[in-house]
PDB file of N, CA and C in Angstrom:
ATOM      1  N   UNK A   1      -7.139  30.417  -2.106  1.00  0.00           N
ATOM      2  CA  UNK A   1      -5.746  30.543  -2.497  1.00  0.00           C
ATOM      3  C   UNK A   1      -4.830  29.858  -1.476  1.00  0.00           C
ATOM      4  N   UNK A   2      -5.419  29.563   0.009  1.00  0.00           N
ATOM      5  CA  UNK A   2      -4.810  29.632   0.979  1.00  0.00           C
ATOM      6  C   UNK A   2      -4.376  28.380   0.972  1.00  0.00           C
ATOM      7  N   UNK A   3      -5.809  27.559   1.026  1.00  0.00           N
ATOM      8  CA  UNK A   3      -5.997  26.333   0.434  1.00  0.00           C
ATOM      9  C   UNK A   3      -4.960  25.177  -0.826  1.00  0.00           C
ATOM     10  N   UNK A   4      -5.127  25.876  -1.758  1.00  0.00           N
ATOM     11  CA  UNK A   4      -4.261  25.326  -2.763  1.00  0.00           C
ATOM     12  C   UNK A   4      -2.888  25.741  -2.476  1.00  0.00           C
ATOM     13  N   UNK A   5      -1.829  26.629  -2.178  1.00  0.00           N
ATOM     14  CA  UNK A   5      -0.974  26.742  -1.985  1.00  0.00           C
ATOM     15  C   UNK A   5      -0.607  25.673  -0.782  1.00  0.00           C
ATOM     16  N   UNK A   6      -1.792  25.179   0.411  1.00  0.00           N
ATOM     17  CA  UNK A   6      -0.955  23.648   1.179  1.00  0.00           C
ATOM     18  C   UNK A   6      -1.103  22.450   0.449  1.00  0.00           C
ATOM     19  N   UNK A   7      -1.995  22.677  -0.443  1.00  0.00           N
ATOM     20  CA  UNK A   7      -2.776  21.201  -1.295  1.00  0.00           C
ATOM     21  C   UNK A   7      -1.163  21.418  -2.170  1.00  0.00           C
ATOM     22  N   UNK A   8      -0.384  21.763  -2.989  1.00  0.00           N
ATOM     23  CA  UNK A   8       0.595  22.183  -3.479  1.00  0.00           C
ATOM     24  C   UNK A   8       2.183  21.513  -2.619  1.00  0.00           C
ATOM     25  N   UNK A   9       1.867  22.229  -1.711  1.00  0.00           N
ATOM     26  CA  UNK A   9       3.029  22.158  -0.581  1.00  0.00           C
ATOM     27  C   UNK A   9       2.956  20.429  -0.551  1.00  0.00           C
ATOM     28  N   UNK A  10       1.969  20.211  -0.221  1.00  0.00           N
ATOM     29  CA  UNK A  10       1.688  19.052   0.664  1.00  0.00           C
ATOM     30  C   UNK A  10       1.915  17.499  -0.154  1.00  0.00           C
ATOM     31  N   UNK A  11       1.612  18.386  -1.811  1.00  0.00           N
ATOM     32  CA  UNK A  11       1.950  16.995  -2.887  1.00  0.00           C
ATOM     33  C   UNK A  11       3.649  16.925  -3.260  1.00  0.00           C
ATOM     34  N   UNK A  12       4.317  18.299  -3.132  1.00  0.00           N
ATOM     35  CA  UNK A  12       5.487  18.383  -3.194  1.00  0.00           C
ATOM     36  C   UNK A  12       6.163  17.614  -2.442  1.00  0.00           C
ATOM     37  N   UNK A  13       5.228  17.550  -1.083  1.00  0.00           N
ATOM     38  CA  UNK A  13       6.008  16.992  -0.059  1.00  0.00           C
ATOM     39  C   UNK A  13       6.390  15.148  -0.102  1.00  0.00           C
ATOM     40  N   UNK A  14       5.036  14.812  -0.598  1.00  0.00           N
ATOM     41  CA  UNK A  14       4.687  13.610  -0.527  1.00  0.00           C
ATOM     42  C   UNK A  14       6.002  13.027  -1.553  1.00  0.00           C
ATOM     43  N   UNK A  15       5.719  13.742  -2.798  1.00  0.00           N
ATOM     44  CA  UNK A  15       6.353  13.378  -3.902  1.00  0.00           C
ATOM     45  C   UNK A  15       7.698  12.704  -3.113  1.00  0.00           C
ATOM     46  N   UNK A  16       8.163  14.360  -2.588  1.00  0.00           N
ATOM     47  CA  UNK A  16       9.770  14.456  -2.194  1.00  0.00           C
ATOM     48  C   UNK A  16      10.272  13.087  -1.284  1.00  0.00           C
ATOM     49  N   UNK A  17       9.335  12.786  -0.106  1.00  0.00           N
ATOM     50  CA  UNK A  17       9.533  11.330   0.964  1.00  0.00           C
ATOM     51  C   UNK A  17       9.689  10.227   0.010  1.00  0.00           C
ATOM     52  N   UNK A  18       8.309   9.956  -1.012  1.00  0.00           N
ATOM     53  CA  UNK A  18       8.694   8.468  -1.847  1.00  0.00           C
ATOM     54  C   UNK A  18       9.843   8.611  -2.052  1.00  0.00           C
ATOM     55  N   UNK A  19      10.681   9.371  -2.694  1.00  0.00           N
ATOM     56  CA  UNK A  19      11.913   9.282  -3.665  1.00  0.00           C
ATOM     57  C   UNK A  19      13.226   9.047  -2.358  1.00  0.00           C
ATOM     58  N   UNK A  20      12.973   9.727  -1.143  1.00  0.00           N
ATOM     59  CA  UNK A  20      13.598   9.238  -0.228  1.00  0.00           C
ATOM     60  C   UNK A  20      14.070   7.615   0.437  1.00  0.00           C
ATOM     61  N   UNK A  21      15.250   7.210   0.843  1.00  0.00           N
ATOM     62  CA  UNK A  21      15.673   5.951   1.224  1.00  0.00           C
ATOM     63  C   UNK A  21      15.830   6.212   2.579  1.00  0.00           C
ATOM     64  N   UNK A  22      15.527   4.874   3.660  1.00  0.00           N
ATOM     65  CA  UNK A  22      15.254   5.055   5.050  1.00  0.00           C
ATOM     66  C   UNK A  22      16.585   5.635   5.816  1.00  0.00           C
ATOM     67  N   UNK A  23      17.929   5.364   4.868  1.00  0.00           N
ATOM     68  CA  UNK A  23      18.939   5.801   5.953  1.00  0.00           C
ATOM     69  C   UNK A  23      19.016   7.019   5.512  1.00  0.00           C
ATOM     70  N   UNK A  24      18.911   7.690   4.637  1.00  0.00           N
ATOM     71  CA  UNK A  24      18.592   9.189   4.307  1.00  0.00           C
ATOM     72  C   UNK A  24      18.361  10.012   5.836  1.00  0.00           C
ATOM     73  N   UNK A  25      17.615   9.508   6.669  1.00  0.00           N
ATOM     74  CA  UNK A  25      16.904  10.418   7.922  1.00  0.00           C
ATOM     75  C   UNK A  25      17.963  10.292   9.258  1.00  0.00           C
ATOM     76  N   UNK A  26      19.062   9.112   8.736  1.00  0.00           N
ATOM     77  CA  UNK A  26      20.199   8.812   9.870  1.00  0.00           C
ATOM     78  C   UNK A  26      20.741  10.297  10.595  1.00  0.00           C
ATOM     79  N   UNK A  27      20.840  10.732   9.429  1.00  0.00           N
ATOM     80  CA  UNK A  27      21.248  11.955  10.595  1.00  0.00           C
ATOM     81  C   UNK A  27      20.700  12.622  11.788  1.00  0.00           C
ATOM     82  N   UNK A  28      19.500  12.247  11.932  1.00  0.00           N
ATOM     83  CA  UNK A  28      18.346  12.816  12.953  1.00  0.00           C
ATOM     84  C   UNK A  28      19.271  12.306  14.026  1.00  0.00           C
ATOM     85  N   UNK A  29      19.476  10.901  13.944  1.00  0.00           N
ATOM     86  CA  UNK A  29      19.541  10.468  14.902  1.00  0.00           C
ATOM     87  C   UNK A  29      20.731  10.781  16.636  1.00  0.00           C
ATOM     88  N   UNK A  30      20.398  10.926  17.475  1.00  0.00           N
ATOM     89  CA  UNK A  30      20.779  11.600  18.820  1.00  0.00           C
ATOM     90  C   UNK A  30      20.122  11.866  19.620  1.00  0.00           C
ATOM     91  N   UNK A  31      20.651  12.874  20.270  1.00  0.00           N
ATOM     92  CA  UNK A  31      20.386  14.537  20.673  1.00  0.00           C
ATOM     93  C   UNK A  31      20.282  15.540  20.642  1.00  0.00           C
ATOM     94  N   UNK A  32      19.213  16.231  20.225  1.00  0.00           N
ATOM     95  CA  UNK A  32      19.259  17.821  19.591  1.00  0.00           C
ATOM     96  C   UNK A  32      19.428  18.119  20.903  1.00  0.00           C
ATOM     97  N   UNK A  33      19.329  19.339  21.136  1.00  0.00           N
ATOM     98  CA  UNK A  33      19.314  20.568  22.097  1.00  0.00           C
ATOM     99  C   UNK A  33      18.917  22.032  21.911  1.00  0.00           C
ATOM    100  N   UNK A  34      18.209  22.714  22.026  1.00  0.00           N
ATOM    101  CA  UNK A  34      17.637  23.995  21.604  1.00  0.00           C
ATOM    102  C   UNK A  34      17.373  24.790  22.178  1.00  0.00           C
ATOM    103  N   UNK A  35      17.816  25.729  22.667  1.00  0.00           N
ATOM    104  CA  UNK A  35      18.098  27.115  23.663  1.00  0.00           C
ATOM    105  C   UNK A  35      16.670  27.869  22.634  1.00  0.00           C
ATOM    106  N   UNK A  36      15.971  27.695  24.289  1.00  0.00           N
ATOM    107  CA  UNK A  36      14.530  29.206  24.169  1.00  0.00           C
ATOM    108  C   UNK A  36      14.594  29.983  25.482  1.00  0.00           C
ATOM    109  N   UNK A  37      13.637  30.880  25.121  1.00  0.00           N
ATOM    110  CA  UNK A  37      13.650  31.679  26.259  1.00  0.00           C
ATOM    111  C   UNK A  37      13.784  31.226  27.912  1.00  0.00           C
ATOM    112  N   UNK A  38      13.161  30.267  27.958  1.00  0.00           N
ATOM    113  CA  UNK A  38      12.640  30.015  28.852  1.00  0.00           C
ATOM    114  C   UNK A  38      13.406  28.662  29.724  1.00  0.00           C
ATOM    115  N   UNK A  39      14.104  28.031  28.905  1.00  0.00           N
ATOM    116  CA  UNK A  39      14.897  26.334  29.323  1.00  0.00           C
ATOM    117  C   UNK A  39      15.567  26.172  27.781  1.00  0.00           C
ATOM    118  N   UNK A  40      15.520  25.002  27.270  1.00  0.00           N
ATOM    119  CA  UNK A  40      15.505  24.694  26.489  1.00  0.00           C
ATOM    120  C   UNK A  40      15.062  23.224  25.855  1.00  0.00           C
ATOM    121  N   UNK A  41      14.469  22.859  24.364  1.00  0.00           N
ATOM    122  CA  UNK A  41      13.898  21.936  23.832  1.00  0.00           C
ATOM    123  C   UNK A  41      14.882  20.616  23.694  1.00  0.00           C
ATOM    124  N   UNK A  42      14.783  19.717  23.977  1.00  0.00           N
ATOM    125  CA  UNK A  42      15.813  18.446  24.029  1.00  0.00           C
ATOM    126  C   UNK A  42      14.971  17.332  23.037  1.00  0.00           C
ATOM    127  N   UNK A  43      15.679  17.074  22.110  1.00  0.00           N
ATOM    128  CA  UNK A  43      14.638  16.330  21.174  1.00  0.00           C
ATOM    129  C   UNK A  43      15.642  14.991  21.130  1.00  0.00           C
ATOM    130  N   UNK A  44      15.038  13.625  21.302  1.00  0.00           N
ATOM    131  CA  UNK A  44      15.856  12.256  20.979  1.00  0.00           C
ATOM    132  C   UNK A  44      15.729  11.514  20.001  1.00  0.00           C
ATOM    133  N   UNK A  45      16.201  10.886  18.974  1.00  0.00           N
ATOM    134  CA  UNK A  45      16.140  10.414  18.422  1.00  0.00           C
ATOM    135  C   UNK A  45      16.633   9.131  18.185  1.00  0.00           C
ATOM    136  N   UNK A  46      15.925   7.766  17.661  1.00  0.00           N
ATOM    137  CA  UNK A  46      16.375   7.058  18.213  1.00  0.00           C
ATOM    138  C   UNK A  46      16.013   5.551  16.728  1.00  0.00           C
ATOM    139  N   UNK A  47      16.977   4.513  16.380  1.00  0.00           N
ATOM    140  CA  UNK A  47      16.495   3.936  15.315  1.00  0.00           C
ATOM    141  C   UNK A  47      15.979   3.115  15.705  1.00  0.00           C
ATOM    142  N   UNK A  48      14.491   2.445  15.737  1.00  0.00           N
ATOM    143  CA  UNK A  48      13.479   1.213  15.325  1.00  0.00           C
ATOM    144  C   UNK A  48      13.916  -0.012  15.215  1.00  0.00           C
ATOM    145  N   UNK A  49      14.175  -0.171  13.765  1.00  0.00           N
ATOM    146  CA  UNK A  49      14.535  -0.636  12.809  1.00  0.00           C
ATOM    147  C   UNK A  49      14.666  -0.274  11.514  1.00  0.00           C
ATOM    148  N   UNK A  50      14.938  -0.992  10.606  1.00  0.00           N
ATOM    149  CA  UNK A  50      15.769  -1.113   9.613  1.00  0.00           C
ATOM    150  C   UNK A  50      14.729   0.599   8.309  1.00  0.00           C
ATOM    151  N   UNK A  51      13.709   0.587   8.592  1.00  0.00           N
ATOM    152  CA  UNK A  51      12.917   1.808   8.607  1.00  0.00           C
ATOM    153  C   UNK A  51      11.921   2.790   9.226  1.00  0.00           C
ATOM    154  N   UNK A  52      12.286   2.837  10.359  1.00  0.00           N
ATOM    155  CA  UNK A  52      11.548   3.157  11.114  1.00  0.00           C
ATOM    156  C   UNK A  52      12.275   4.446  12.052  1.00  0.00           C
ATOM    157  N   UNK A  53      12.446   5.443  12.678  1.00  0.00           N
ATOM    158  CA  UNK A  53      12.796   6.277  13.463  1.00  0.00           C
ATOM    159  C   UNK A  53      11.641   6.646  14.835  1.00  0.00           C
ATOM    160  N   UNK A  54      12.400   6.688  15.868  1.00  0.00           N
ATOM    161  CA  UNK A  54      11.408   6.991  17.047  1.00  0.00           C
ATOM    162  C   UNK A  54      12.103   8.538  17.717  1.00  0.00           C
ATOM    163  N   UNK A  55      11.052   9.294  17.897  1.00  0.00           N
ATOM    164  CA  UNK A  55      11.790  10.716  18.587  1.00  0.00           C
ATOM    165  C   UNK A  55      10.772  11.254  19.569  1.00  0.00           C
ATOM    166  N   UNK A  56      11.324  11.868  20.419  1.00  0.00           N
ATOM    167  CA  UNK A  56      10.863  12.461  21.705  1.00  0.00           C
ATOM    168  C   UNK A  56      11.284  13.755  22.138  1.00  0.00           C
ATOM    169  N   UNK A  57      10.778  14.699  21.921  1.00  0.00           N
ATOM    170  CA  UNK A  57      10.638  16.480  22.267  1.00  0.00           C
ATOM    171  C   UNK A  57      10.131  16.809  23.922  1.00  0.00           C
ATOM    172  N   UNK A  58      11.207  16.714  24.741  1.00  0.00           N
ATOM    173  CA  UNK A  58      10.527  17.537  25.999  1.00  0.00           C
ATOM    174  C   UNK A  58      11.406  18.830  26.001  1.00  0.00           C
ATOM    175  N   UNK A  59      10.528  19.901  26.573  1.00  0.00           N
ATOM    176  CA  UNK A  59      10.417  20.932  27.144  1.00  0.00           C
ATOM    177  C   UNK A  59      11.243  21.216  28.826  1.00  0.00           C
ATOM    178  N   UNK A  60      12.519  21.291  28.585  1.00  0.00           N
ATOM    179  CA  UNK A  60      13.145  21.402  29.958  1.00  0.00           C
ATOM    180  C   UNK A  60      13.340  22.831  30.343  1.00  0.00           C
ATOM    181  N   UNK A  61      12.590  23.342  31.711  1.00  0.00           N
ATOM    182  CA  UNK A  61      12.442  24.632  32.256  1.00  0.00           C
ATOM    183  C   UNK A  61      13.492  25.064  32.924  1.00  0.00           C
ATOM    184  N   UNK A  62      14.310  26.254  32.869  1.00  0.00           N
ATOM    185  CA  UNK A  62      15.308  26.712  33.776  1.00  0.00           C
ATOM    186  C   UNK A  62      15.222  26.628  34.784  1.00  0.00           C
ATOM    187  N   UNK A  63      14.047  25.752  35.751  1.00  0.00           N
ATOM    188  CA  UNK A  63      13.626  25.730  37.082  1.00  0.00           C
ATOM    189  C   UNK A  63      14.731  23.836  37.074  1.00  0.00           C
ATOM    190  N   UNK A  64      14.574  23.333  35.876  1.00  0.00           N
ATOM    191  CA  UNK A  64      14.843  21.880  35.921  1.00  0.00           C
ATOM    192  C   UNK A  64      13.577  21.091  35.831  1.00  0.00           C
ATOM    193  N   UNK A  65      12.169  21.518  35.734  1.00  0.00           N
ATOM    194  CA  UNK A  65      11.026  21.210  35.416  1.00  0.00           C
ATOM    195  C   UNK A  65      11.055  20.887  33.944  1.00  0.00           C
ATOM    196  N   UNK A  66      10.266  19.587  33.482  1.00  0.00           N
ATOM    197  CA  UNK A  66      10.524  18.891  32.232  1.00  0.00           C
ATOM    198  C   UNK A  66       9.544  18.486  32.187  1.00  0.00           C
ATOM    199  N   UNK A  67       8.654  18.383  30.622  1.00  0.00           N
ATOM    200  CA  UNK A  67       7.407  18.223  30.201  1.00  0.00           C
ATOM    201  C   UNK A  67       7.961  17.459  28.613  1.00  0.00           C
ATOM    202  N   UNK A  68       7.529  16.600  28.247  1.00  0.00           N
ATOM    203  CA  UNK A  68       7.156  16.088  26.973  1.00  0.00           C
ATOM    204  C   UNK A  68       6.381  16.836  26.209  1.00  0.00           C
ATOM    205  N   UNK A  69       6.988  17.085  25.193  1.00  0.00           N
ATOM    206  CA  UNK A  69       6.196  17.991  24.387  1.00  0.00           C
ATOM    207  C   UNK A  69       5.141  16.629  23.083  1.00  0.00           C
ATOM    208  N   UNK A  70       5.821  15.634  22.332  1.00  0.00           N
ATOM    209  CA  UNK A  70       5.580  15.103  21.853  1.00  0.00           C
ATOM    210  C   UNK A  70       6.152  13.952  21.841  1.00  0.00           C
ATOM    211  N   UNK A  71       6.011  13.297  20.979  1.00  0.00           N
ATOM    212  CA  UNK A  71       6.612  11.993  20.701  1.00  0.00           C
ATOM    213  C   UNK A  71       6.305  11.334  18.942  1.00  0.00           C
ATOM    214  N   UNK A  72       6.914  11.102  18.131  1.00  0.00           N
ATOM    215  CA  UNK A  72       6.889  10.825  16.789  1.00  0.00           C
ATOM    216  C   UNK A  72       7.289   9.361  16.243  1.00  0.00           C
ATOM    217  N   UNK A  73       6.650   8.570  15.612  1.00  0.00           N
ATOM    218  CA  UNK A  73       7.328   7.728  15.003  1.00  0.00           C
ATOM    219  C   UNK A  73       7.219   7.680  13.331  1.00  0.00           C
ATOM    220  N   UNK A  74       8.512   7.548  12.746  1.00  0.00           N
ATOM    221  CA  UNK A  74       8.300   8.062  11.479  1.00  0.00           C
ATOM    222  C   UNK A  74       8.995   6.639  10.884  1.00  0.00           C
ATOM    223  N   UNK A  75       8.282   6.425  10.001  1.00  0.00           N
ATOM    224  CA  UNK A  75       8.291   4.947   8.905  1.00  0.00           C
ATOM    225  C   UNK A  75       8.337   5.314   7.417  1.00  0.00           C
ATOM    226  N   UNK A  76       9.412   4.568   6.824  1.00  0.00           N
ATOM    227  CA  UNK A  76       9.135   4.470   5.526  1.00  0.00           C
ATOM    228  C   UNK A  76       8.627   3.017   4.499  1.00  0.00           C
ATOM    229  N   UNK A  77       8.003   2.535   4.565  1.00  0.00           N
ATOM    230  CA  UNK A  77       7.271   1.604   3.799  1.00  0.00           C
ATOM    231  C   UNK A  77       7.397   1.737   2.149  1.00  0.00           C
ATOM    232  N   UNK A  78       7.295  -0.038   1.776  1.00  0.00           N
ATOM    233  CA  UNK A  78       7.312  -0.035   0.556  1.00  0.00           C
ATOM    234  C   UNK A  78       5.972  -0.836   0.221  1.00  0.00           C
ATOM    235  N   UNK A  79       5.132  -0.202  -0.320  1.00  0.00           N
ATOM    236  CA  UNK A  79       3.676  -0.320  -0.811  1.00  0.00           C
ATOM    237  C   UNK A  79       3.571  -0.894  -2.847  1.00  0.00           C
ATOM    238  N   UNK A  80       3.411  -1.954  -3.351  1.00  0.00           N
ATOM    239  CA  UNK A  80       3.009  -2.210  -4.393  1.00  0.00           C
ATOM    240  C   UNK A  80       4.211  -0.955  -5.711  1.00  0.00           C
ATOM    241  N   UNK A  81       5.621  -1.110  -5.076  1.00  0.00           N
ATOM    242  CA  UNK A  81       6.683  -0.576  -5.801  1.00  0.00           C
ATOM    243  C   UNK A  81       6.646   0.829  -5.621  1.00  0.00           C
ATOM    244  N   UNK A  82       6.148   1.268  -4.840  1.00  0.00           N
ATOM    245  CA  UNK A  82       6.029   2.775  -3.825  1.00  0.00           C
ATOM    246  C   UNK A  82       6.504   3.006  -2.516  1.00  0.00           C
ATOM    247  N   UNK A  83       6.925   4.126  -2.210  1.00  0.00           N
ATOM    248  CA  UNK A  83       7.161   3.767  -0.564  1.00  0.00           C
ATOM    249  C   UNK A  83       6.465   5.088  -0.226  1.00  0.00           C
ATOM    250  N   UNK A  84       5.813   5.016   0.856  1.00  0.00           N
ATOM    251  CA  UNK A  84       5.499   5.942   1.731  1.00  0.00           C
ATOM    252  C   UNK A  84       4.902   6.482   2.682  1.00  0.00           C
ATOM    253  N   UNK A  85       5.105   7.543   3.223  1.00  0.00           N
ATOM    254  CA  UNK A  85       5.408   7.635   5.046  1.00  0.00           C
ATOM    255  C   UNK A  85       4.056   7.252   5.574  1.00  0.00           C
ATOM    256  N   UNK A  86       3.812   6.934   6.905  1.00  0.00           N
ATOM    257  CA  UNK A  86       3.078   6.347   7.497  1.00  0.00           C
ATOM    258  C   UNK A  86       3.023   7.442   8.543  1.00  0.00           C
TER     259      UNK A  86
END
C-alpha cells in the first residue's frame, strides 16, 4: 500500500514538472533563511541559465560554525515535445 501510494505521488509529480515553464521556479531564486533550534538553514539560489537553477543549503551553528548541507541543480529540458526534470 505503502508502495503504490509513492508510485502515485511520484507520477503526479512528474506529470505536474512537464506542464511546468523554466521561469515558473524564478521565485526560488536568493536567499532563504530558516531559524532551527540550533543556528539556522541558509539556502542560495542562484540562475544557470535560461533553464537551469543552482542551490546550496548550509547549516550555520549558533557557535558561527557552517557546514553544507547539500547542493542541487535543477533543469528543465525539452525532450522529443516533452520537457522534463533532470
Amino acid at each position: 500500500m505503502k508502495a503504490l501510494f509513492c508510485f502515485a505521488i511520484s507520477a503526479l509529480l512528474s506529470v505536474a514538472v512537464q506542464a511546468l515553464k523554466a521561469d515558473q521556479f524564478n521565485w526560488l531564486l536568493g536567499t532563504w533563511k530558516i531559524n532551527v533550534g540550533n543556528g539556522y538553514v541558509v539556502e542560495q539560489w542562484k540562475q544557470k541559465n535560461d533553464s537551469t537553477l543552482t542551490g546550496k543549503s548550509m547549516l550555520v551553528k549558533a557557535a558561527g560554525d557552517s557546514a553544507v548541507q547539500e547542493t542541487i541543480e535543477m533543469s528543465l529540458r525539452r525532450e522529443s515535445g516533452a520537457i522534463r526534470q533532470q
